[in-house]
N, C-alpha and C. Protein backbone atom coordinates (compact mmCIF):
# COMPACT_ATOMS: atom_id res chain seq x y z
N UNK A 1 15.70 73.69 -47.44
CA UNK A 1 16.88 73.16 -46.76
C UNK A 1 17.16 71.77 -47.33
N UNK A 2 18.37 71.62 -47.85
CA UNK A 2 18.56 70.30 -48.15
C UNK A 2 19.57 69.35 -46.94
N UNK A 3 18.99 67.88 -47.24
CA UNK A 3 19.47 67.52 -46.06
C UNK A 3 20.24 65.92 -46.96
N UNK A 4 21.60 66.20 -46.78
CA UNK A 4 22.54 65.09 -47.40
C UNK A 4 22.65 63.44 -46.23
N UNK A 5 22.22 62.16 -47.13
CA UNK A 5 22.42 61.16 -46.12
C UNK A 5 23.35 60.21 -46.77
N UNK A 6 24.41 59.54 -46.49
CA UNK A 6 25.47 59.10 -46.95
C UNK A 6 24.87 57.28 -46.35
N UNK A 7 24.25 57.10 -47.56
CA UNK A 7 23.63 55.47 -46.96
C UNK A 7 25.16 54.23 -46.99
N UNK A 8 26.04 54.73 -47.42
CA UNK A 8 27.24 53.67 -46.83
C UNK A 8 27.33 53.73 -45.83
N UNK A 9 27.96 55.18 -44.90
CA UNK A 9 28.10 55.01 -43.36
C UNK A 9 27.02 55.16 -42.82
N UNK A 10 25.74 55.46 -43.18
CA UNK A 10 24.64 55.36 -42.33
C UNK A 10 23.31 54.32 -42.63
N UNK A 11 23.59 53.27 -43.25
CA UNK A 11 22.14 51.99 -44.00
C UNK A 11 21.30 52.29 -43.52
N UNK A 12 20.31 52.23 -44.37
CA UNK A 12 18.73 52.21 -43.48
C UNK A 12 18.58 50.75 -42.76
N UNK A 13 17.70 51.35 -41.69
CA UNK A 13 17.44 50.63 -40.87
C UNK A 13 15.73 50.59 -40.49
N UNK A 14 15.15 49.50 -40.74
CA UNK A 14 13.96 49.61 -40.18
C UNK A 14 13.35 49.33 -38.98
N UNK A 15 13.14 50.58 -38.19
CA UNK A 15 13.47 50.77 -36.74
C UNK A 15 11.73 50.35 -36.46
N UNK A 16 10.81 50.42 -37.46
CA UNK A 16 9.36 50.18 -36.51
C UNK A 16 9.51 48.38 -36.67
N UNK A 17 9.99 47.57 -37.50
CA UNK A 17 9.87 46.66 -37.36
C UNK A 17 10.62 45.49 -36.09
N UNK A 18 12.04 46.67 -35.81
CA UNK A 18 12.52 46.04 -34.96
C UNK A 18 11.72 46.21 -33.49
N UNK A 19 11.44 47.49 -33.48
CA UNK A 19 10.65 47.64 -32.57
C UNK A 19 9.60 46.64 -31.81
N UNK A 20 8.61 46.24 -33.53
CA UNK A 20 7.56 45.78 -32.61
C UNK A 20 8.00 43.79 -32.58
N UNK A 21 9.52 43.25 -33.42
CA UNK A 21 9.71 42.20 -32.44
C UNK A 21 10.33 41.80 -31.36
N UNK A 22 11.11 43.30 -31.25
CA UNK A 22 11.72 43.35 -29.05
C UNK A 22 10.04 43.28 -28.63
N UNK A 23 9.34 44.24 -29.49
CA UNK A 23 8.19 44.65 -28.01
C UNK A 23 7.44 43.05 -28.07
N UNK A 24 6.84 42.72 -29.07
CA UNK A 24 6.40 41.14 -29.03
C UNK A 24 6.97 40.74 -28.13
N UNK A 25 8.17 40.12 -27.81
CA UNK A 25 9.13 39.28 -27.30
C UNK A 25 9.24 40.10 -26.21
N UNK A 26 9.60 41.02 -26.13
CA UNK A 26 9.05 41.56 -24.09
C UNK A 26 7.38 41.22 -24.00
N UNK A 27 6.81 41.05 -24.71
CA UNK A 27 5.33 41.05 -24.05
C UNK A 27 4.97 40.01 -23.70
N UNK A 28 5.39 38.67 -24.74
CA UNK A 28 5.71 37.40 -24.39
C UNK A 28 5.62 36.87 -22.83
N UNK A 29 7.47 37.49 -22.79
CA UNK A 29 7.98 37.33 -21.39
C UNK A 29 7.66 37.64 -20.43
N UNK A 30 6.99 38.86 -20.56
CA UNK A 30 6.41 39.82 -19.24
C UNK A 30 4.96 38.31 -18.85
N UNK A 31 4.29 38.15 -20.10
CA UNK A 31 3.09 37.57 -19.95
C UNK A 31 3.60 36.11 -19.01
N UNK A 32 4.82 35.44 -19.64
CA UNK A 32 5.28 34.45 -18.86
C UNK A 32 5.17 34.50 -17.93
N UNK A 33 5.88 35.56 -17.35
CA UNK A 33 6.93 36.02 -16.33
C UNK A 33 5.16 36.21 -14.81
N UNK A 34 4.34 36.69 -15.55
CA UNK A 34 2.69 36.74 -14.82
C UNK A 34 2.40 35.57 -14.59
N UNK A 35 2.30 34.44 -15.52
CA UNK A 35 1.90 33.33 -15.48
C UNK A 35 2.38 32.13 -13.99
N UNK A 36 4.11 32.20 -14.20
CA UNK A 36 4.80 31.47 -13.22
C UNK A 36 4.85 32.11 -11.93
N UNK A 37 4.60 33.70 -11.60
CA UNK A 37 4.28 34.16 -10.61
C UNK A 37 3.04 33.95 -10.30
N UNK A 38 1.97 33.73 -11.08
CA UNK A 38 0.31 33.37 -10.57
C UNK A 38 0.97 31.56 -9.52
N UNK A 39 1.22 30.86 -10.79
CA UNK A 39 1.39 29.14 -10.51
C UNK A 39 2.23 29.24 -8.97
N UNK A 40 3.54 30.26 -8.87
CA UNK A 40 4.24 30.19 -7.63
C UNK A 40 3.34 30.76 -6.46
N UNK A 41 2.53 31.68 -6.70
CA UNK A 41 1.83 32.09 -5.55
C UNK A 41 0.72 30.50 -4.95
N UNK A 42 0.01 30.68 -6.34
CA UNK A 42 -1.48 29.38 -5.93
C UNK A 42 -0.20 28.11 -5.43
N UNK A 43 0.57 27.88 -5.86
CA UNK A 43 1.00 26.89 -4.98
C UNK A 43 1.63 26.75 -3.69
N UNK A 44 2.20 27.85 -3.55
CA UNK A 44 2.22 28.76 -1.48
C UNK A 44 1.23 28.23 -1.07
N UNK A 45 0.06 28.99 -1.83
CA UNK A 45 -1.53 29.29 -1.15
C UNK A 45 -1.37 27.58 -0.40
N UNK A 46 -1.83 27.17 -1.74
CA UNK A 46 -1.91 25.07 -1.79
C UNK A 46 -1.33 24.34 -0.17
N UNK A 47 -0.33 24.98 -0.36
CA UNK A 47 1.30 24.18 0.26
C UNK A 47 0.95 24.91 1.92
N UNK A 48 0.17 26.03 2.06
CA UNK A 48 0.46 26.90 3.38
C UNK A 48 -1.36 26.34 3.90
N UNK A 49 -1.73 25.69 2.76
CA UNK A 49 -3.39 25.20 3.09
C UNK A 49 -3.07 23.66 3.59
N UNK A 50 -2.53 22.98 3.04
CA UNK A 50 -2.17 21.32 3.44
C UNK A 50 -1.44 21.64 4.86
N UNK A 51 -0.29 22.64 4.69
CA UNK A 51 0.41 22.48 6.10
C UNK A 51 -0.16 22.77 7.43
N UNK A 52 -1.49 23.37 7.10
CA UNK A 52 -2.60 23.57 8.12
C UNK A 52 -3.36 22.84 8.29
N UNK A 53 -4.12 21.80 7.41
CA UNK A 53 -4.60 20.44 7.55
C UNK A 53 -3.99 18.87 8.37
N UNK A 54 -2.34 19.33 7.64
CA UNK A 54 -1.40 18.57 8.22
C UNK A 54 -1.26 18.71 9.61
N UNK A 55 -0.84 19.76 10.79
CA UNK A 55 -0.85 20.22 11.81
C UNK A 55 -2.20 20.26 12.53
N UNK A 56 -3.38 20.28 12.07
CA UNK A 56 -4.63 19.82 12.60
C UNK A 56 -4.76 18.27 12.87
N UNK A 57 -4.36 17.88 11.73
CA UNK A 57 -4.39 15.70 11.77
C UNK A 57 -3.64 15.48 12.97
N UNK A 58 -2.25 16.28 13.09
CA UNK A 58 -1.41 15.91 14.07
C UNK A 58 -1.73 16.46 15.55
N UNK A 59 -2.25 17.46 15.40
CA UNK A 59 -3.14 17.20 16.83
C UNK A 59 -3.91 16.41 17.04
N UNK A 60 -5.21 16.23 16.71
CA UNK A 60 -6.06 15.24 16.26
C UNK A 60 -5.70 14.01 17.00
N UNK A 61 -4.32 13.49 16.03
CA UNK A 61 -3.63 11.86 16.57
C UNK A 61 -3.02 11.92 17.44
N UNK A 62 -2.48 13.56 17.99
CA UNK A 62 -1.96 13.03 19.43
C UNK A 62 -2.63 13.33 20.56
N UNK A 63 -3.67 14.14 20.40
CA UNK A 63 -5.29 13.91 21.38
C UNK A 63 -5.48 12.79 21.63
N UNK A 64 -6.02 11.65 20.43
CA UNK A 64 -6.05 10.11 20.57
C UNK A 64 -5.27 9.56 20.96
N UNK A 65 -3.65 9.75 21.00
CA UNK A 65 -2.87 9.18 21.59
C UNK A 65 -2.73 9.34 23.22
N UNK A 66 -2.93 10.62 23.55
CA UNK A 66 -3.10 10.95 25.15
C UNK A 66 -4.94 10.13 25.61
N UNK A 67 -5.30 10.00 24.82
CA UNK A 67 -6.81 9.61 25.23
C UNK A 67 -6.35 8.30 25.01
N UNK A 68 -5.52 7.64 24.10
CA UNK A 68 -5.38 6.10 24.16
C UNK A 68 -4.23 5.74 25.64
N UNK A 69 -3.59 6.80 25.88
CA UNK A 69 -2.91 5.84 27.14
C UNK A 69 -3.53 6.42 28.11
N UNK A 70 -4.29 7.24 28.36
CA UNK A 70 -5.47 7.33 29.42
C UNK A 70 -5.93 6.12 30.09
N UNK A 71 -6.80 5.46 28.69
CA UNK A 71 -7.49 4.27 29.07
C UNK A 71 -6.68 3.77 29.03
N UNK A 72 -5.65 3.33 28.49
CA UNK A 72 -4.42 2.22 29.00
C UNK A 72 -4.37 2.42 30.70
N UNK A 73 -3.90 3.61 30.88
CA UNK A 73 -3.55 3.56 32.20
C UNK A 73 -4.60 2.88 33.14
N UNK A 74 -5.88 3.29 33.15
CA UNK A 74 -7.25 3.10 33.94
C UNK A 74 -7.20 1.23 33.60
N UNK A 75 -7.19 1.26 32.28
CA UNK A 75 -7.18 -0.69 32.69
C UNK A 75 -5.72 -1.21 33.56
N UNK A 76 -4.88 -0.49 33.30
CA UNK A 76 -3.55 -1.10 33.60
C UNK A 76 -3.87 -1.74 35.11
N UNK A 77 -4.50 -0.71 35.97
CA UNK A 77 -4.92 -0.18 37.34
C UNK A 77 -5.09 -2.07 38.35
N UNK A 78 -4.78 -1.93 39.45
CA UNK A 78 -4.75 -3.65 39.97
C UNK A 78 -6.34 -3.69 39.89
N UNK A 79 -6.94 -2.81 40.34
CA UNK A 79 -8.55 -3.35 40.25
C UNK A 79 -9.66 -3.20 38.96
N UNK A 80 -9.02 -2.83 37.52
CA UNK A 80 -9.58 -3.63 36.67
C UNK A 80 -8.90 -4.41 35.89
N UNK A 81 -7.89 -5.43 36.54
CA UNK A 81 -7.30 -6.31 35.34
C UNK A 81 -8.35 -7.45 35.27
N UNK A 82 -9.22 -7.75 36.05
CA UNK A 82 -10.43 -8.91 35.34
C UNK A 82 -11.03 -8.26 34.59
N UNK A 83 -11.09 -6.89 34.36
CA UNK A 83 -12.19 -6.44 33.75
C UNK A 83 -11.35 -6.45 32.13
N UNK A 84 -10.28 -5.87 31.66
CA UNK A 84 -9.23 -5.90 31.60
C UNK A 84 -8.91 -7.80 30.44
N UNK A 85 -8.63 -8.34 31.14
CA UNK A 85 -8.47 -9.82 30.48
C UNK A 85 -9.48 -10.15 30.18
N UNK A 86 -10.97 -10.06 30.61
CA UNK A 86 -12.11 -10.13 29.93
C UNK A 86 -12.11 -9.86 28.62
N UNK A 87 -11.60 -8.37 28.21
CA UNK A 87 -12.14 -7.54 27.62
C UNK A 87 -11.09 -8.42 26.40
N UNK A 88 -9.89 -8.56 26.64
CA UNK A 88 -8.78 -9.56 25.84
C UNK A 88 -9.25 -10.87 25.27
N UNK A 89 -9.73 -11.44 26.14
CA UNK A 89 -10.23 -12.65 25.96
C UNK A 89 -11.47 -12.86 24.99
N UNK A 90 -12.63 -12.16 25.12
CA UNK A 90 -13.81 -11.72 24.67
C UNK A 90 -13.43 -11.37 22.65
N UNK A 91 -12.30 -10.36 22.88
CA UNK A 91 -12.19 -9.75 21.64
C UNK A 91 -11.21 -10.98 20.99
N UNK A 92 -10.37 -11.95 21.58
CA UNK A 92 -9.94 -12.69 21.16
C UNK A 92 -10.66 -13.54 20.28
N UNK A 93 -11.82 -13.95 21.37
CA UNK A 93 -12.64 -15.04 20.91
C UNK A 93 -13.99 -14.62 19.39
N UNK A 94 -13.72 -13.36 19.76
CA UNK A 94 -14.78 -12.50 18.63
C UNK A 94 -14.04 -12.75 17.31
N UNK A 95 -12.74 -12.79 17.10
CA UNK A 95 -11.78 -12.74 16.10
C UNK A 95 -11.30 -14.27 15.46
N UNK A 96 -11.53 -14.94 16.84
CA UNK A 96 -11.43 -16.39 16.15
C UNK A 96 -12.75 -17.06 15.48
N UNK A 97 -13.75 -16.59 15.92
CA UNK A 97 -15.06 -16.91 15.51
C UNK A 97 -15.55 -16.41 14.17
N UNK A 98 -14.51 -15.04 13.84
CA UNK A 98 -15.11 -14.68 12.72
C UNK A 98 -14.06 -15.33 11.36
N UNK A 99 -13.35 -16.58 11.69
CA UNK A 99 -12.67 -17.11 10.85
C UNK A 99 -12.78 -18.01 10.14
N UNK A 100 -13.25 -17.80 8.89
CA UNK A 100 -13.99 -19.01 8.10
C UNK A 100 -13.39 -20.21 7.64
N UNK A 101 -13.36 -21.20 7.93
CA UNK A 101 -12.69 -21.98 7.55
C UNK A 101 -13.52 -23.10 5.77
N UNK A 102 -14.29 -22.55 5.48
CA UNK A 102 -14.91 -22.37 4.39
C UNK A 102 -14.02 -21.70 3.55
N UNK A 103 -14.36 -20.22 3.94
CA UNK A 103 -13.97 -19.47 3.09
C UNK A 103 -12.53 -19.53 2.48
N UNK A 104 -11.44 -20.12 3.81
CA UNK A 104 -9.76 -19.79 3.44
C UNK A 104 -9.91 -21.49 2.32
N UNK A 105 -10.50 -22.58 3.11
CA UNK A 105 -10.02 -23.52 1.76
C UNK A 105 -10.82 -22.76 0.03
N UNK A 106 -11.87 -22.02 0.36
CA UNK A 106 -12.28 -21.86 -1.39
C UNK A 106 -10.96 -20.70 -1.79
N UNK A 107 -10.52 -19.96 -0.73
CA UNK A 107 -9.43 -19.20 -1.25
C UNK A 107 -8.49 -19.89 -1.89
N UNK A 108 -8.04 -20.42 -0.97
CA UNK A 108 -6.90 -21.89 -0.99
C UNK A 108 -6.84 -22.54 -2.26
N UNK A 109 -8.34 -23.20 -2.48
CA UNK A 109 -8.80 -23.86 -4.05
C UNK A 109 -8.26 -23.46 -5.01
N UNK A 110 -8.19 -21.49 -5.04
CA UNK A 110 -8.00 -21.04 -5.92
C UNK A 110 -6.61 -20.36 -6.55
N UNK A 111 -5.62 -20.98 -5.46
CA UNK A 111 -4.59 -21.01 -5.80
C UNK A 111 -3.49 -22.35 -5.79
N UNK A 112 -4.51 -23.21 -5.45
CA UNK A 112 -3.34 -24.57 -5.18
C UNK A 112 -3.01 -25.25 -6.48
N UNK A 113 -1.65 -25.47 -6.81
CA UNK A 113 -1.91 -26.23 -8.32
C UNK A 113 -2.10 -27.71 -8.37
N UNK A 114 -1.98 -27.94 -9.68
CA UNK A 114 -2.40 -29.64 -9.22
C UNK A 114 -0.87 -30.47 -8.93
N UNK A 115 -1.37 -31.80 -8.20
CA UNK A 115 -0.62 -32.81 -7.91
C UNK A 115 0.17 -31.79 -6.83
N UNK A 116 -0.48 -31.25 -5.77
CA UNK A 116 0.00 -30.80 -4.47
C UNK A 116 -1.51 -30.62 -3.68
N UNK A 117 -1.12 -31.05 -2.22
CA UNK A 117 -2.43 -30.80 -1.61
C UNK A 117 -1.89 -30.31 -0.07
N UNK A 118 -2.72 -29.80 0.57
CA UNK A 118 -2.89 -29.61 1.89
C UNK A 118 -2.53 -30.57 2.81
N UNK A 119 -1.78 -30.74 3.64
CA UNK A 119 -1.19 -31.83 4.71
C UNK A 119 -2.30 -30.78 6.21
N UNK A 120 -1.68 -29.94 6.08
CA UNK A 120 -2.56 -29.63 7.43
C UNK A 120 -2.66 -27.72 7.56
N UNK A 121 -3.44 -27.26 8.49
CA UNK A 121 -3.32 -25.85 8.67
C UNK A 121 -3.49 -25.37 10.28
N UNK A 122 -3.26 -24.70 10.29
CA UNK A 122 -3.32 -23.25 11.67
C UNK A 122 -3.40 -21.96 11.69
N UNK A 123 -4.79 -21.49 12.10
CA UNK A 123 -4.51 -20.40 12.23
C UNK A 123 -4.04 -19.75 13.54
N UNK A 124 -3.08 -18.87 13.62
CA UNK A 124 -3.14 -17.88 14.84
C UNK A 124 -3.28 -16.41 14.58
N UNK A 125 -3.30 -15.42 15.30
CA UNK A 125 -2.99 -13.85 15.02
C UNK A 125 -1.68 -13.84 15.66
N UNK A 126 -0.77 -12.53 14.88
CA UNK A 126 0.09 -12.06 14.85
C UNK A 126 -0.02 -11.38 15.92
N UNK A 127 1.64 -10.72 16.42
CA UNK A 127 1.55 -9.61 17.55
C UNK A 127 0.80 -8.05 16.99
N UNK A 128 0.58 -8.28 15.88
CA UNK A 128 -0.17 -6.94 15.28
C UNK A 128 -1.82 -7.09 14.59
N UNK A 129 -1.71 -8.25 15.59
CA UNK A 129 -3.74 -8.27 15.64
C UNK A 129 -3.95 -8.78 14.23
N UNK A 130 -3.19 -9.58 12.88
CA UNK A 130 -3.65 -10.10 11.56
C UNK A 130 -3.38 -11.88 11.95
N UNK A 131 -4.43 -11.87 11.08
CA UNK A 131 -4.16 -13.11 11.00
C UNK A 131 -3.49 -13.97 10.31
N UNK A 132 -2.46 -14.98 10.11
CA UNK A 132 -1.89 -15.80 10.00
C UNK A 132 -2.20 -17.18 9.79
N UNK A 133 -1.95 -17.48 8.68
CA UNK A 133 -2.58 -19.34 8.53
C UNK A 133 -0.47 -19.93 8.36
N UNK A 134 -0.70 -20.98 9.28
CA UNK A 134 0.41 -21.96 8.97
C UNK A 134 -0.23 -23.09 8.32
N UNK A 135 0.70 -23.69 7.24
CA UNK A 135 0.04 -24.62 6.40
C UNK A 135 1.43 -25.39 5.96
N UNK A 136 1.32 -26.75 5.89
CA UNK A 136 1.60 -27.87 5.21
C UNK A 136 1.53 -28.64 4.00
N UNK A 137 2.17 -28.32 2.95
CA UNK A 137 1.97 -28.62 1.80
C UNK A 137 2.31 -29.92 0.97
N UNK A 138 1.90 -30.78 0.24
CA UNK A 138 3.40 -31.51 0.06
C UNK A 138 2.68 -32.44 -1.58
N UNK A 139 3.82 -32.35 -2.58
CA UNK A 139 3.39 -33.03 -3.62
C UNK A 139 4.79 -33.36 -4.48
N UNK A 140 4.71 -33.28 -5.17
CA UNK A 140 5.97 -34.51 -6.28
C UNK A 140 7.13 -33.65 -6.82
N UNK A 141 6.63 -32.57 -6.75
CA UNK A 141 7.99 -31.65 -6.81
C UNK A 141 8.31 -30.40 -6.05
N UNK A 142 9.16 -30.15 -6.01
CA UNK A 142 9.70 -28.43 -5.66
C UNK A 142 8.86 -27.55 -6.48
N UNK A 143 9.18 -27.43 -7.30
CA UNK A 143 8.60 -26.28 -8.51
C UNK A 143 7.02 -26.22 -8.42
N UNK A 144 5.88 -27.50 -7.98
CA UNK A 144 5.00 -26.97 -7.32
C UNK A 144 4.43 -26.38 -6.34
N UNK A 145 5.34 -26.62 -5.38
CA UNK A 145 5.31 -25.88 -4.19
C UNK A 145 5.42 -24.15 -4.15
N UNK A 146 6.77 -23.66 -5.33
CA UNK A 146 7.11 -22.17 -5.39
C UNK A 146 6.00 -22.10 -6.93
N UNK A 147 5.37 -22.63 -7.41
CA UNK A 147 3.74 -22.12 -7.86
C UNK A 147 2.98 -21.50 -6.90
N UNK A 148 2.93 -22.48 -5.99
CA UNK A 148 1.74 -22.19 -4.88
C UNK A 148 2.01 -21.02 -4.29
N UNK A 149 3.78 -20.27 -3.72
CA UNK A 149 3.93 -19.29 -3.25
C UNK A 149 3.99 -18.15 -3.88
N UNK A 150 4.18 -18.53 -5.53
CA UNK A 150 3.99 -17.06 -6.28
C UNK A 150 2.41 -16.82 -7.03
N UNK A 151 1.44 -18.31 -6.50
CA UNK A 151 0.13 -17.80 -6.48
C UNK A 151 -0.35 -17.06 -5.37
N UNK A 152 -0.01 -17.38 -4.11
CA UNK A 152 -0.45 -16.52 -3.04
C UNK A 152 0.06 -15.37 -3.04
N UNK A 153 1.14 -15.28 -3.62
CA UNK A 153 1.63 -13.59 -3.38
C UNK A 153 0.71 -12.43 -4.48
N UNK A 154 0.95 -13.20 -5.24
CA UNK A 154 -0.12 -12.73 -6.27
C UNK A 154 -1.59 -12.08 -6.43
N UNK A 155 -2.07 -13.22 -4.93
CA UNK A 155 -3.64 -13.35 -4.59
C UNK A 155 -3.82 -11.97 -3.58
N UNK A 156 -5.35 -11.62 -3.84
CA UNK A 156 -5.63 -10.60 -2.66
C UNK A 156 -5.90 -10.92 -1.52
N UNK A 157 -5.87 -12.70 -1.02
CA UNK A 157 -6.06 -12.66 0.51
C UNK A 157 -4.92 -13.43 0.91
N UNK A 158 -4.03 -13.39 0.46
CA UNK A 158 -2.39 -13.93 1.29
C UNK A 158 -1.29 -13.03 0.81
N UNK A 159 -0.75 -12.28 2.11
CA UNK A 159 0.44 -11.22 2.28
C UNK A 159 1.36 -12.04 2.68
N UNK A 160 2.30 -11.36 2.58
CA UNK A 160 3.93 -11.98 3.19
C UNK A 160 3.60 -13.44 3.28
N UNK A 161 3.80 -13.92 2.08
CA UNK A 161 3.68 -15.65 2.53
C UNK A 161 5.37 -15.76 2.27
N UNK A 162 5.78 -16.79 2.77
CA UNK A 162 7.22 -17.16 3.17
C UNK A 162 6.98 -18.88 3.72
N UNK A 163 8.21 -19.25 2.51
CA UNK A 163 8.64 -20.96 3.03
C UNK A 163 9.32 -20.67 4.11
N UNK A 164 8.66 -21.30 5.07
CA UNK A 164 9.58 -21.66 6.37
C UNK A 164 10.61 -22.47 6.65
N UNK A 165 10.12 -24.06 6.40
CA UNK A 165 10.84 -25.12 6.08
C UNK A 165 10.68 -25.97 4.86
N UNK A 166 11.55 -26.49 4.53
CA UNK A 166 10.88 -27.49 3.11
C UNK A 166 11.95 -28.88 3.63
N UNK A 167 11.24 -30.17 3.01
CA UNK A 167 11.91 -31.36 3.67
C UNK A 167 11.40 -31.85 2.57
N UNK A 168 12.74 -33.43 2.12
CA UNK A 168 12.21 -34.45 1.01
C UNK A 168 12.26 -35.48 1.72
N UNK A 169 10.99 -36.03 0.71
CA UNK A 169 10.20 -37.40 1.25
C UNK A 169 10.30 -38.40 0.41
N UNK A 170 11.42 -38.88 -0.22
CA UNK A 170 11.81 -39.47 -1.40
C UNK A 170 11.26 -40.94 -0.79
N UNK A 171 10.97 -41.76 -1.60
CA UNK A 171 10.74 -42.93 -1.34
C UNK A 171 9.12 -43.25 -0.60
N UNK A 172 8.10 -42.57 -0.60
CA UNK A 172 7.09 -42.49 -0.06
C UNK A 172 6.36 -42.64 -1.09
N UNK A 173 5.15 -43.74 -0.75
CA UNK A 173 4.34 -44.61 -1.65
C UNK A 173 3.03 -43.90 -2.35
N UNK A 174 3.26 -42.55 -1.71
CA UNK A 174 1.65 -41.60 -1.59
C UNK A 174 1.95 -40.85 -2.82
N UNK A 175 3.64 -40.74 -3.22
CA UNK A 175 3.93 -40.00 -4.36
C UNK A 175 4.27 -38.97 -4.01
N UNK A 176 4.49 -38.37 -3.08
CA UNK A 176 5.29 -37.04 -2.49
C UNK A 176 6.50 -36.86 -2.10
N UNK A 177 6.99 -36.06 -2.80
CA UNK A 177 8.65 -36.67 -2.80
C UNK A 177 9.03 -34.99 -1.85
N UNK A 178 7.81 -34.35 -1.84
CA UNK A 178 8.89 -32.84 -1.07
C UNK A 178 7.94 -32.55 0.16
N UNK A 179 8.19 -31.80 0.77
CA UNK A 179 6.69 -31.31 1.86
C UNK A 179 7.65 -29.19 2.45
N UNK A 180 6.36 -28.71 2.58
CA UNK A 180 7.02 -27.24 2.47
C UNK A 180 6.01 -27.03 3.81
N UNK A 181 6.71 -26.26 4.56
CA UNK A 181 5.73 -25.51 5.96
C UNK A 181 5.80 -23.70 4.84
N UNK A 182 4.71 -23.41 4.89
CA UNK A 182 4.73 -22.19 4.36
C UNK A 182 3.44 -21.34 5.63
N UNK A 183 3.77 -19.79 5.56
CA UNK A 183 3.40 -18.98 6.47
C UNK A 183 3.13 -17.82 5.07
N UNK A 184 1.51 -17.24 5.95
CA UNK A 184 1.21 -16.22 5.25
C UNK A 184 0.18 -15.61 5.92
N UNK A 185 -0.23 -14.06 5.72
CA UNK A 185 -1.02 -13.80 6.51
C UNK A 185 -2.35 -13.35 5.56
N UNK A 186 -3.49 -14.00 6.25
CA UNK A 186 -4.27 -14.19 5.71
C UNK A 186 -5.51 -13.01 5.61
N UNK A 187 -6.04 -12.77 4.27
CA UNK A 187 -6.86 -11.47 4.00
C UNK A 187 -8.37 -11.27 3.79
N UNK A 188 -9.06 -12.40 4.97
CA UNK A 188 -10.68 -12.63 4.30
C UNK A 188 -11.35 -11.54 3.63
N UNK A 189 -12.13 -11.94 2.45
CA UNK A 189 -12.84 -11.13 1.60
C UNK A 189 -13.97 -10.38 2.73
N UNK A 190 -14.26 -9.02 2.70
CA UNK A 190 -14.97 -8.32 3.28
C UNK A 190 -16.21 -8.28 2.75
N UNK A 191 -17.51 -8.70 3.99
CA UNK A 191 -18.63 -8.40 3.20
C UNK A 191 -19.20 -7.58 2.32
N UNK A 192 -19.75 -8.08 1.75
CA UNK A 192 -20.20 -7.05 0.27
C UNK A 192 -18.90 -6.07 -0.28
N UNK A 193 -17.64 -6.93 -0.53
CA UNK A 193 -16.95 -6.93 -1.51
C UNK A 193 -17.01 -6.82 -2.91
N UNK A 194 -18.22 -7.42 -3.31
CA UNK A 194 -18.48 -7.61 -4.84
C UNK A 194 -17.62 -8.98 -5.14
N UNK A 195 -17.92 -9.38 -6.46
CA UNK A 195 -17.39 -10.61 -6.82
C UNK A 195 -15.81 -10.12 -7.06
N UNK A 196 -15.06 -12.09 -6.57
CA UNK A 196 -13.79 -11.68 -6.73
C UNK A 196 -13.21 -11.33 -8.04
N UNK A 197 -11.79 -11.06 -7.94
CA UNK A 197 -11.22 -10.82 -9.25
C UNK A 197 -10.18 -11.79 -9.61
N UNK A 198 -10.06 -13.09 -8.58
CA UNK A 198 -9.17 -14.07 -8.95
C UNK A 198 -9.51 -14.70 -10.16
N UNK A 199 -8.46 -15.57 -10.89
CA UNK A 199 -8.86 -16.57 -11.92
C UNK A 199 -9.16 -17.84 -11.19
């Protein structure tokens, strides 16, 4: 039997080669296509595991929160408010005692620049239980003064420091021609900290 092929209207075509780079290239994809469905599942898994950790914490803190106005309530009570302001007073005095006044001038040392010094200080605590140093600064220029505040901001034991007031003292024999009230809240180094990392 003879069999006639007219290669103008019909070219060869090499059909195993095309074959195997669709099939490559589907196998590819398919393999992708496994891959980002593994990553989308494990990260459900991930995401449906935290949101169960998450919802445990939040019970957790609002247990403590019903257990914290518990005892609120029981001190609130008329017959333990001595017990009550004791307990205020006591923790007050625990907090002022543990305030070194050593320690804040070597802090202090280590950020004051020269030809400015200390006029005076105060500490109090904040309505959020930190402590707070008010301080008095005063030396021959402005520009040492905003040293001193972009050394404390800088430093690890003074947050939110902020000039309060600043006043000039022109004509004063001591050589201080500015004086700055500056506020910051103060960060004592915690025992066995390790050595600092200031310069």
């Amino acid at each position: 039997m003879r069999v006639d092929i007219n290669l103008a209207t019909h070219p060869y075509e090499d059909s195993g080669s095309l074959w195997l780079r669709w099939g490559g290239g589907l196998a590819v994809l398919g393999l992708l296509t496994l891959v980002l469905l593994y990553s989308v599942l494990a990260g459900w898994l991930a995401a449906r595991k935290d949101r169960g950790l998450i919802a445990q914490r939040e019970e957790q803190i609002a247990a403590r929160d019903q257990e914290k106005a518990k005892a609120e309530g029981i001190l609130n009570l008329p017959e333990n408010q001595s017990t009550r302001d004791r307990s205020q007073f006591l923790n007050d005095l625990f907090r002022r005692k543990a305030f070194s006044w050593t320690q804040v001038f070597e802090d202090l040392e280590q950020v004051m620049p020269a030809r400015l010094h200390l006029v005076s200080i105060q500490p109090a605590m904040t309505r959020h239980d930190q402590l707070e140093i008010k301080m008095v600064v005063a030396g021959e220029s402005r520009e040492r003064a905003l040293e001193l505040v972009r050394k404390m901001e800088s430093s690890q034991h003074f947050q939110q420091t902020q000039i309060q007031q600043e006043s000039s003292e022109r004509g004063q024999t001591s050589g201080d021609n500015v004086q700055f009230d500056i506020s910051a809240v103060y960060v004592p180094e915690l025992a066995g900290a390790g050595p600092r990392s200031e310069p």
